[in-house]
PDB file of N, CA and C in Angstrom:
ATOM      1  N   UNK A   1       8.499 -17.247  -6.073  1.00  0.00           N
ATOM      2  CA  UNK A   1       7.555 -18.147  -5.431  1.00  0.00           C
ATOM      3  C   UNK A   1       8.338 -19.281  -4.762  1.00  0.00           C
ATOM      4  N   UNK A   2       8.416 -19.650  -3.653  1.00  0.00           N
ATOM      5  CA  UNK A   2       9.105 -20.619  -3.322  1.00  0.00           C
ATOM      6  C   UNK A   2       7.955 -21.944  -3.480  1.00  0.00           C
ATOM      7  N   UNK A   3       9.627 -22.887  -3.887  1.00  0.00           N
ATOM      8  CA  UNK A   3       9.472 -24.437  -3.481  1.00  0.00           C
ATOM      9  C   UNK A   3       9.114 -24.914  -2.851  1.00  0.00           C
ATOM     10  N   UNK A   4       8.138 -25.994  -2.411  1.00  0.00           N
ATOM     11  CA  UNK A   4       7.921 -26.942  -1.227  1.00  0.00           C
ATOM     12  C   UNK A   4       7.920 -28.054  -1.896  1.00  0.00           C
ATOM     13  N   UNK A   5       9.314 -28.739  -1.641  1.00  0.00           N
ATOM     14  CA  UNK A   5       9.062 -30.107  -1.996  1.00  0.00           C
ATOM     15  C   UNK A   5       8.635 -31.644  -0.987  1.00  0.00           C
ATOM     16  N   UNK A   6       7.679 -32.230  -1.102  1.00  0.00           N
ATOM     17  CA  UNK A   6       7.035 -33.365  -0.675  1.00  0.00           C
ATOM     18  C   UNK A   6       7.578 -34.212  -0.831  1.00  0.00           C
ATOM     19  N   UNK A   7       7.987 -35.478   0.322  1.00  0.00           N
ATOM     20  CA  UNK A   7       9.192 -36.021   0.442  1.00  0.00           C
ATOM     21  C   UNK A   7       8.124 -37.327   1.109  1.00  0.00           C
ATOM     22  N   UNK A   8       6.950 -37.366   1.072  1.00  0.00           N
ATOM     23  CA  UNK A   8       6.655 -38.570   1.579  1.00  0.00           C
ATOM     24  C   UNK A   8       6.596 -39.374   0.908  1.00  0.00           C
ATOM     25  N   UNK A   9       6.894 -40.731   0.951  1.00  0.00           N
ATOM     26  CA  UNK A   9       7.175 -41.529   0.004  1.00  0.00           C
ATOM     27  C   UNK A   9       6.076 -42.765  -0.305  1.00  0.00           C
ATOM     28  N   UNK A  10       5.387 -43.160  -1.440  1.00  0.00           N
ATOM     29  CA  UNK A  10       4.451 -44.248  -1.141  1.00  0.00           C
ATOM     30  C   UNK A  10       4.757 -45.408  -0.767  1.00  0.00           C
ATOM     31  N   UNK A  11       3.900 -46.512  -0.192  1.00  0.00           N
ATOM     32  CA  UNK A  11       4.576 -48.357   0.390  1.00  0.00           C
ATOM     33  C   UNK A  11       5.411 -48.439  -0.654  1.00  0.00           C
ATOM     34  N   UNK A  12       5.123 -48.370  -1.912  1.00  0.00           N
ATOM     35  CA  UNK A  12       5.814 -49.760  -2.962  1.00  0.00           C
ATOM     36  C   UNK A  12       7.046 -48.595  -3.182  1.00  0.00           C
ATOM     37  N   UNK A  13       7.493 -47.548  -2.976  1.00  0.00           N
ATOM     38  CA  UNK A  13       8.622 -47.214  -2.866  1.00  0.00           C
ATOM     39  C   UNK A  13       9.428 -47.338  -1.690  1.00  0.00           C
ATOM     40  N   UNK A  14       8.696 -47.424  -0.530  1.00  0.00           N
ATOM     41  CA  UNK A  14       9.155 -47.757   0.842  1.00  0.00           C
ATOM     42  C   UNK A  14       9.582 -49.166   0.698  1.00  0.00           C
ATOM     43  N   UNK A  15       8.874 -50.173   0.386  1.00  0.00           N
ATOM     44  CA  UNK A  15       9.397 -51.731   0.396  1.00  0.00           C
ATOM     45  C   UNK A  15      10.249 -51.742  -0.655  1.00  0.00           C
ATOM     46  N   UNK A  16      10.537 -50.858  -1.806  1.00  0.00           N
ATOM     47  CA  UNK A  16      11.330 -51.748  -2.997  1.00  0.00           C
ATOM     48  C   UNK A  16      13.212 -50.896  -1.567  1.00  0.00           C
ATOM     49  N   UNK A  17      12.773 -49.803  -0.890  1.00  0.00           N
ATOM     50  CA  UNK A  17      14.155 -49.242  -0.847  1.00  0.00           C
ATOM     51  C   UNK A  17      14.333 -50.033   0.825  1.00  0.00           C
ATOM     52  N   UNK A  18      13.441 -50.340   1.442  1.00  0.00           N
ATOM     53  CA  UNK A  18      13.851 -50.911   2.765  1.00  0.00           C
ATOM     54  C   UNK A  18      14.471 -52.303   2.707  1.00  0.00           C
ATOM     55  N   UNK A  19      14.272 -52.957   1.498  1.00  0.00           N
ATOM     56  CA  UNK A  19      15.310 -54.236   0.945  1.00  0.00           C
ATOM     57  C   UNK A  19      17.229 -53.713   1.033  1.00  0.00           C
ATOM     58  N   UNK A  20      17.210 -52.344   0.649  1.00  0.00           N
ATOM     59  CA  UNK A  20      18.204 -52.058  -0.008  1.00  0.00           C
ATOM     60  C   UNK A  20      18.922 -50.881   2.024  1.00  0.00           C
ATOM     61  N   UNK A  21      17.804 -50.921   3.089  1.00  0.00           N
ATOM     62  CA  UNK A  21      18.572 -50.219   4.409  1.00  0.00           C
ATOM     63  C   UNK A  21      18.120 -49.399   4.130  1.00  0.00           C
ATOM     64  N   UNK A  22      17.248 -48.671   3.514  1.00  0.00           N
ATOM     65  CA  UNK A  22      17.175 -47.133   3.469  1.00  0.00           C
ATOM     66  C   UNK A  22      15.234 -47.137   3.698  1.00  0.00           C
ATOM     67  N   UNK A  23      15.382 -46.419   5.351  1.00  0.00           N
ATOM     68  CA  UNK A  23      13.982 -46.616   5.931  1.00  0.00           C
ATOM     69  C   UNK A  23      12.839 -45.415   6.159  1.00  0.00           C
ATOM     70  N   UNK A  24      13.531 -44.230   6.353  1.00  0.00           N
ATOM     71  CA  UNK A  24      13.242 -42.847   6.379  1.00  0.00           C
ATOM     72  C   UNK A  24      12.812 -42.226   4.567  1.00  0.00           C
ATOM     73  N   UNK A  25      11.604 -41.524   4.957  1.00  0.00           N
ATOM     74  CA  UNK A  25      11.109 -41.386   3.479  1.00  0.00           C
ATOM     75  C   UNK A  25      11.891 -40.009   3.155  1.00  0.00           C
ATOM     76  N   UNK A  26      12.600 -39.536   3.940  1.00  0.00           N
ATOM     77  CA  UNK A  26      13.642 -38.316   3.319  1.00  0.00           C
ATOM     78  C   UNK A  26      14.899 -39.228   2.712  1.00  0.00           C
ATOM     79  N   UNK A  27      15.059 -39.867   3.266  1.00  0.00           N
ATOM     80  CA  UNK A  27      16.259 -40.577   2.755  1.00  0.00           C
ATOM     81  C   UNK A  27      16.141 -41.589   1.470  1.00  0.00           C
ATOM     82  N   UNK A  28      14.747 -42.054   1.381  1.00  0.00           N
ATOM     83  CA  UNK A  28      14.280 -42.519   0.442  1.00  0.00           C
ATOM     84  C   UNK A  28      14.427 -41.487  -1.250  1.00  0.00           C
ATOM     85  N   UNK A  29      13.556 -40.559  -0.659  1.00  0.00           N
ATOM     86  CA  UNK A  29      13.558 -38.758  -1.804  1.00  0.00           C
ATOM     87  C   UNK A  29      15.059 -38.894  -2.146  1.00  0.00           C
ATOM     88  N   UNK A  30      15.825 -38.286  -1.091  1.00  0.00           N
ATOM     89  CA  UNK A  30      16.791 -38.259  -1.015  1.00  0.00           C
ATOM     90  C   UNK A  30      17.817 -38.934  -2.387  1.00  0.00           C
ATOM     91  N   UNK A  31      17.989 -40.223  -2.292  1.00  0.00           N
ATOM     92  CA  UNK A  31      17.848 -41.336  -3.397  1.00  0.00           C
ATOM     93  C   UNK A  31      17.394 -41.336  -4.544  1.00  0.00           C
ATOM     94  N   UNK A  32      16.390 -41.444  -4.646  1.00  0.00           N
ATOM     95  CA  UNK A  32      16.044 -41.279  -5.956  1.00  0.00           C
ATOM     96  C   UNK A  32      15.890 -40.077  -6.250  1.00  0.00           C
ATOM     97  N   UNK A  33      16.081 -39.197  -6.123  1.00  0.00           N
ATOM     98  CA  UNK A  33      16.451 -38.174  -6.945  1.00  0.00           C
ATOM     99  C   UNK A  33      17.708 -37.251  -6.762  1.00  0.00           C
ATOM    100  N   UNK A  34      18.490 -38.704  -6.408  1.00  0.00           N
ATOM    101  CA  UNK A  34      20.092 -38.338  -6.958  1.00  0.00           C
ATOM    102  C   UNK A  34      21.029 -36.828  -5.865  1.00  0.00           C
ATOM    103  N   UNK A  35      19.879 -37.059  -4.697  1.00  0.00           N
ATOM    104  CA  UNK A  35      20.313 -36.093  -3.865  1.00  0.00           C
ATOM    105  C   UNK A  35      21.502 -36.093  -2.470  1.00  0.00           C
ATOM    106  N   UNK A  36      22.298 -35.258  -1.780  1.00  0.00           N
ATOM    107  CA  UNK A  36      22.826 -36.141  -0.778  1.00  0.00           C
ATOM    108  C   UNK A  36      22.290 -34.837  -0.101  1.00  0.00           C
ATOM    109  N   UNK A  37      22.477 -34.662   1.236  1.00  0.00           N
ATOM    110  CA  UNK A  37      21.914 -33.850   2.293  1.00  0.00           C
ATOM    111  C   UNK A  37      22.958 -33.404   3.606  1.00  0.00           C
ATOM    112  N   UNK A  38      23.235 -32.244   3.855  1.00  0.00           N
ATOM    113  CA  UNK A  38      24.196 -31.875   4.564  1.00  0.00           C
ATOM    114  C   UNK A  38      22.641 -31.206   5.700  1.00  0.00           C
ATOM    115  N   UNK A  39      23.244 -31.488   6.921  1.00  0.00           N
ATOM    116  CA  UNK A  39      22.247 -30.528   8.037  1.00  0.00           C
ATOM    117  C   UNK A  39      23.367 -29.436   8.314  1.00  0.00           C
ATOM    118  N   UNK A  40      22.924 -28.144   8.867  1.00  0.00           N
ATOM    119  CA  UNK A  40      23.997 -27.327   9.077  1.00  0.00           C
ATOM    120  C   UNK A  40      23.664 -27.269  10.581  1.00  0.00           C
ATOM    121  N   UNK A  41      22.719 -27.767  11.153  1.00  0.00           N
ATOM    122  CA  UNK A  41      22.679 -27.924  12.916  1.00  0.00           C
ATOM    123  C   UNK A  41      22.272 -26.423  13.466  1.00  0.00           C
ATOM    124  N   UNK A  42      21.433 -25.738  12.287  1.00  0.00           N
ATOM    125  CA  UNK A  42      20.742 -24.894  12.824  1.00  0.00           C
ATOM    126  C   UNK A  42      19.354 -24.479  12.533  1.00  0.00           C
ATOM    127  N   UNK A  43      18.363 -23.686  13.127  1.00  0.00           N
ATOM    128  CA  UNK A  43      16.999 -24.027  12.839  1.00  0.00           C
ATOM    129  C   UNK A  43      16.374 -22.677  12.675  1.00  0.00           C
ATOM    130  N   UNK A  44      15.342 -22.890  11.828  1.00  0.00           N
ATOM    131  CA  UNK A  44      14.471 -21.540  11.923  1.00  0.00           C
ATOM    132  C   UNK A  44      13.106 -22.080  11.962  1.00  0.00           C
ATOM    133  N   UNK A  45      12.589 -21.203  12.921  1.00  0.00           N
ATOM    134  CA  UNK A  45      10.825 -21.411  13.669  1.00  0.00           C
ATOM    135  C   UNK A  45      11.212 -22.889  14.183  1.00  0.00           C
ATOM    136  N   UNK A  46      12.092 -23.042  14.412  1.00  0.00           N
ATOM    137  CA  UNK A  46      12.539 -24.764  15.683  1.00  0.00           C
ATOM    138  C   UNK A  46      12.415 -25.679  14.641  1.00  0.00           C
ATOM    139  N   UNK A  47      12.314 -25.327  13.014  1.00  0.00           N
ATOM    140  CA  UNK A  47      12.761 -26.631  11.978  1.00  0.00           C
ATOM    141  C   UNK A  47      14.178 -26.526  11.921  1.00  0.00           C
ATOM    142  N   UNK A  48      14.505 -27.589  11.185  1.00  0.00           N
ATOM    143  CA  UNK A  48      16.413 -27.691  10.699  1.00  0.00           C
ATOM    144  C   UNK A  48      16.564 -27.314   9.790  1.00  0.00           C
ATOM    145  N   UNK A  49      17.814 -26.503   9.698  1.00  0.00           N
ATOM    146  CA  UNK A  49      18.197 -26.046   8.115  1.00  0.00           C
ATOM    147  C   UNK A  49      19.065 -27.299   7.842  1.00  0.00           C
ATOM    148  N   UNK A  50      19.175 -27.267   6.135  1.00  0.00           N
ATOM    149  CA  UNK A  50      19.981 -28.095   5.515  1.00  0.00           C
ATOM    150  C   UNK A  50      20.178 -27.477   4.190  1.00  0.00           C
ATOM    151  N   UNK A  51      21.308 -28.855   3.560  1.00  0.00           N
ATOM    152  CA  UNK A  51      21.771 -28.218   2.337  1.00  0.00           C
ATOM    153  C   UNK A  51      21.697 -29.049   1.645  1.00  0.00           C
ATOM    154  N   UNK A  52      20.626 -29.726   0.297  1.00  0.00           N
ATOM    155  CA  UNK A  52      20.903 -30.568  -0.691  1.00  0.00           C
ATOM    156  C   UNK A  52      21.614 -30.312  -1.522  1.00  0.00           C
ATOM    157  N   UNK A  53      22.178 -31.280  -1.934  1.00  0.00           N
ATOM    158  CA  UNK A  53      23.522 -31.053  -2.903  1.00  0.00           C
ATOM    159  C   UNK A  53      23.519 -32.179  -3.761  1.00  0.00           C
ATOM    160  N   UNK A  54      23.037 -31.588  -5.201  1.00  0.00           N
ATOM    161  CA  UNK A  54      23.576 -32.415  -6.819  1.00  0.00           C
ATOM    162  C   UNK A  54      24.329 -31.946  -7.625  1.00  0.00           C
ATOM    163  N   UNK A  55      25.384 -32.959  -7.613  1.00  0.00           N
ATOM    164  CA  UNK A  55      26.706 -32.090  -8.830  1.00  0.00           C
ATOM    165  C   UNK A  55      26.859 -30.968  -8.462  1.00  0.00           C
ATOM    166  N   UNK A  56      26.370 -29.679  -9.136  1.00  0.00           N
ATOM    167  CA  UNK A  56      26.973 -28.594  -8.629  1.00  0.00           C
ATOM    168  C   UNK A  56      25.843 -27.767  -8.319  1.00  0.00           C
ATOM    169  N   UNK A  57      24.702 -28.047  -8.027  1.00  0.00           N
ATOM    170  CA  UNK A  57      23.513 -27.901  -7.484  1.00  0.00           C
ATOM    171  C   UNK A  57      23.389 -27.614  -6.203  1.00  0.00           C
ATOM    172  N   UNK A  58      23.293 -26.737  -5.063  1.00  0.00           N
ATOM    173  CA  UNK A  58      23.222 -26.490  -3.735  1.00  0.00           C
ATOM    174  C   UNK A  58      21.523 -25.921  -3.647  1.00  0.00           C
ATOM    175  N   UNK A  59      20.862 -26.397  -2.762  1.00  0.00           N
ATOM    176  CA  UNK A  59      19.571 -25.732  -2.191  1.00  0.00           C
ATOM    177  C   UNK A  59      19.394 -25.928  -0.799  1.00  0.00           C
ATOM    178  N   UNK A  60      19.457 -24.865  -0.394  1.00  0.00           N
ATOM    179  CA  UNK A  60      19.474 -24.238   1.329  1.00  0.00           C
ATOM    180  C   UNK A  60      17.530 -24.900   1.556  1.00  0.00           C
ATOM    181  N   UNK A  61      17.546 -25.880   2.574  1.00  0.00           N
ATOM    182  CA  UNK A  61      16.136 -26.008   2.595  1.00  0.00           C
ATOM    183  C   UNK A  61      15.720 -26.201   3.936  1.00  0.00           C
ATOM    184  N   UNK A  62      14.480 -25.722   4.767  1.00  0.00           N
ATOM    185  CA  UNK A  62      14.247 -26.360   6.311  1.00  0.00           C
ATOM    186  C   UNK A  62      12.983 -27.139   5.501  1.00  0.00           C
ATOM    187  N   UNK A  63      13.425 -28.291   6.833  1.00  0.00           N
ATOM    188  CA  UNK A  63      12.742 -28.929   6.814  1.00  0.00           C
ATOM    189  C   UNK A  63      11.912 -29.404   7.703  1.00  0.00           C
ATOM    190  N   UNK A  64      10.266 -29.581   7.438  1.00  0.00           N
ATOM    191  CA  UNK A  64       9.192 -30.037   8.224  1.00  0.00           C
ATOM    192  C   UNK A  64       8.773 -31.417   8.344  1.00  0.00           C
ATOM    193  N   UNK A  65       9.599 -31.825   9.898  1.00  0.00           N
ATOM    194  CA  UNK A  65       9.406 -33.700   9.566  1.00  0.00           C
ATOM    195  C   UNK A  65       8.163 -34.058   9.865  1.00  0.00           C
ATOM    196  N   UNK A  66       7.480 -33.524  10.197  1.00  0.00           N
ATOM    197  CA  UNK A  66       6.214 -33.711  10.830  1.00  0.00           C
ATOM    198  C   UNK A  66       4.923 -33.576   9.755  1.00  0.00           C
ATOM    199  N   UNK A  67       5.158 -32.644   8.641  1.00  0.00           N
ATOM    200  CA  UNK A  67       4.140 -32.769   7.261  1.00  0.00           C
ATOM    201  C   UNK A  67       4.933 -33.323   6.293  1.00  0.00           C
ATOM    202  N   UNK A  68       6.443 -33.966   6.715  1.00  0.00           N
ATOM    203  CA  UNK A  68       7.072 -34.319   5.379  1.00  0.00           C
ATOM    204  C   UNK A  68       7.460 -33.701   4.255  1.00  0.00           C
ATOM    205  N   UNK A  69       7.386 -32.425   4.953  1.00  0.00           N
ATOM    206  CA  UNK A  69       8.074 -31.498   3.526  1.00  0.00           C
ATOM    207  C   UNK A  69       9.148 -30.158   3.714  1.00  0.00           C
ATOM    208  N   UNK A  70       9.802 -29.916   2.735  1.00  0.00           N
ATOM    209  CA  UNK A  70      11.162 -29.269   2.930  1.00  0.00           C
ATOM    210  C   UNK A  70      10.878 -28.041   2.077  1.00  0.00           C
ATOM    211  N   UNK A  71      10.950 -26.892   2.481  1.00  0.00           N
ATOM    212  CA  UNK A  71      11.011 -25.406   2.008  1.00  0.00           C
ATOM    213  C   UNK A  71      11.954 -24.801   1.248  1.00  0.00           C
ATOM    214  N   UNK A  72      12.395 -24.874   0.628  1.00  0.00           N
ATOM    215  CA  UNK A  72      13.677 -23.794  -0.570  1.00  0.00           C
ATOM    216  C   UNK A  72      13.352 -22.933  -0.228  1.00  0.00           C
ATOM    217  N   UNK A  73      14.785 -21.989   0.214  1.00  0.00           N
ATOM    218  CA  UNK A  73      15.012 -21.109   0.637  1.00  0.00           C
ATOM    219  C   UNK A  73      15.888 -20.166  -0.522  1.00  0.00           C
ATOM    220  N   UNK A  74      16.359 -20.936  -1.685  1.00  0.00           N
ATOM    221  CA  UNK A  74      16.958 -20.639  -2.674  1.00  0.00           C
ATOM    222  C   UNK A  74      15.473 -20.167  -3.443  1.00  0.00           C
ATOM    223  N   UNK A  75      16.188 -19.073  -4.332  1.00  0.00           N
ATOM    224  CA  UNK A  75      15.457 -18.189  -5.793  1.00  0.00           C
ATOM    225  C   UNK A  75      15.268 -19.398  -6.595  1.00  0.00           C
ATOM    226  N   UNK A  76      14.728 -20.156  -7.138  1.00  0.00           N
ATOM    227  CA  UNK A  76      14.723 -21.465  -8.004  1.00  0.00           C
ATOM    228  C   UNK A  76      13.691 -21.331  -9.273  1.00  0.00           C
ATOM    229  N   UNK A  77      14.125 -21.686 -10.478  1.00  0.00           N
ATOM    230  CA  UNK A  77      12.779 -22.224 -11.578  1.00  0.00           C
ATOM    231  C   UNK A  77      12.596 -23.322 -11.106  1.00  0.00           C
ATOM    232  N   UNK A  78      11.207 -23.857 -11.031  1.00  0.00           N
ATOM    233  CA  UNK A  78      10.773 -25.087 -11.031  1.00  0.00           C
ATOM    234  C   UNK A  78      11.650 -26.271 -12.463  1.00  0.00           C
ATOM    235  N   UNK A  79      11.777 -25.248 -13.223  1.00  0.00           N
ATOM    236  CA  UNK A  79      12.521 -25.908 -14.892  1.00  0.00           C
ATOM    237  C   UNK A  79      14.267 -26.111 -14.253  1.00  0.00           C
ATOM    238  N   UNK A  80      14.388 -25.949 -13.304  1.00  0.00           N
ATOM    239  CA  UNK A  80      15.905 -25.888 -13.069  1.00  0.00           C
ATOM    240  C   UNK A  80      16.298 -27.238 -11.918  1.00  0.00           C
ATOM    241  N   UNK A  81      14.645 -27.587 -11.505  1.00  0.00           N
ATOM    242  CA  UNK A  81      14.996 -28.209 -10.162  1.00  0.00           C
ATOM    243  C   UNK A  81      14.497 -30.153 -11.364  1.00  0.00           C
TER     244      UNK A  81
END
């Protein structure tokens, strides 16, 4: 079953992280949950692929900026993510 993880972020998480430069609610996600984000500069159905990366954690994901949410493309347990 794939992942769709939701990356929009609410105000009072938007104002506590726009103190701190960080204005984009992917980049916000991003953050708090300890993620960093590689784009690989290529697209499927005209979204972007990318690669989140924790510790030794990789998930291949496109992403939809327009509903705010990012697709796993990786086999995943929800218990793993």
């Amino acid at each position: 079953m794939p992942l769709l993880i939701n990356y929009k972020e609410t105000q009072s998480a938007k104002e506590k992280y726009l103190k701190m430069g960080i204005t984009s609610d992917i980049e916000i996600w991003l953050t708090i949950h300890g993620w960093k984000i590689r784009k690989l500069g290529l697209e499927l159905d005209g979204k972007p692929l990318a690669e989140l990366i924790r510790l030794d954690e990789k998930l291949l994901v496109v992403i939809n900026e327009e509903e705010k949410k990012m697709l796993v493309l990786n086999d995943v347990e929800c218990s793993d993510f």
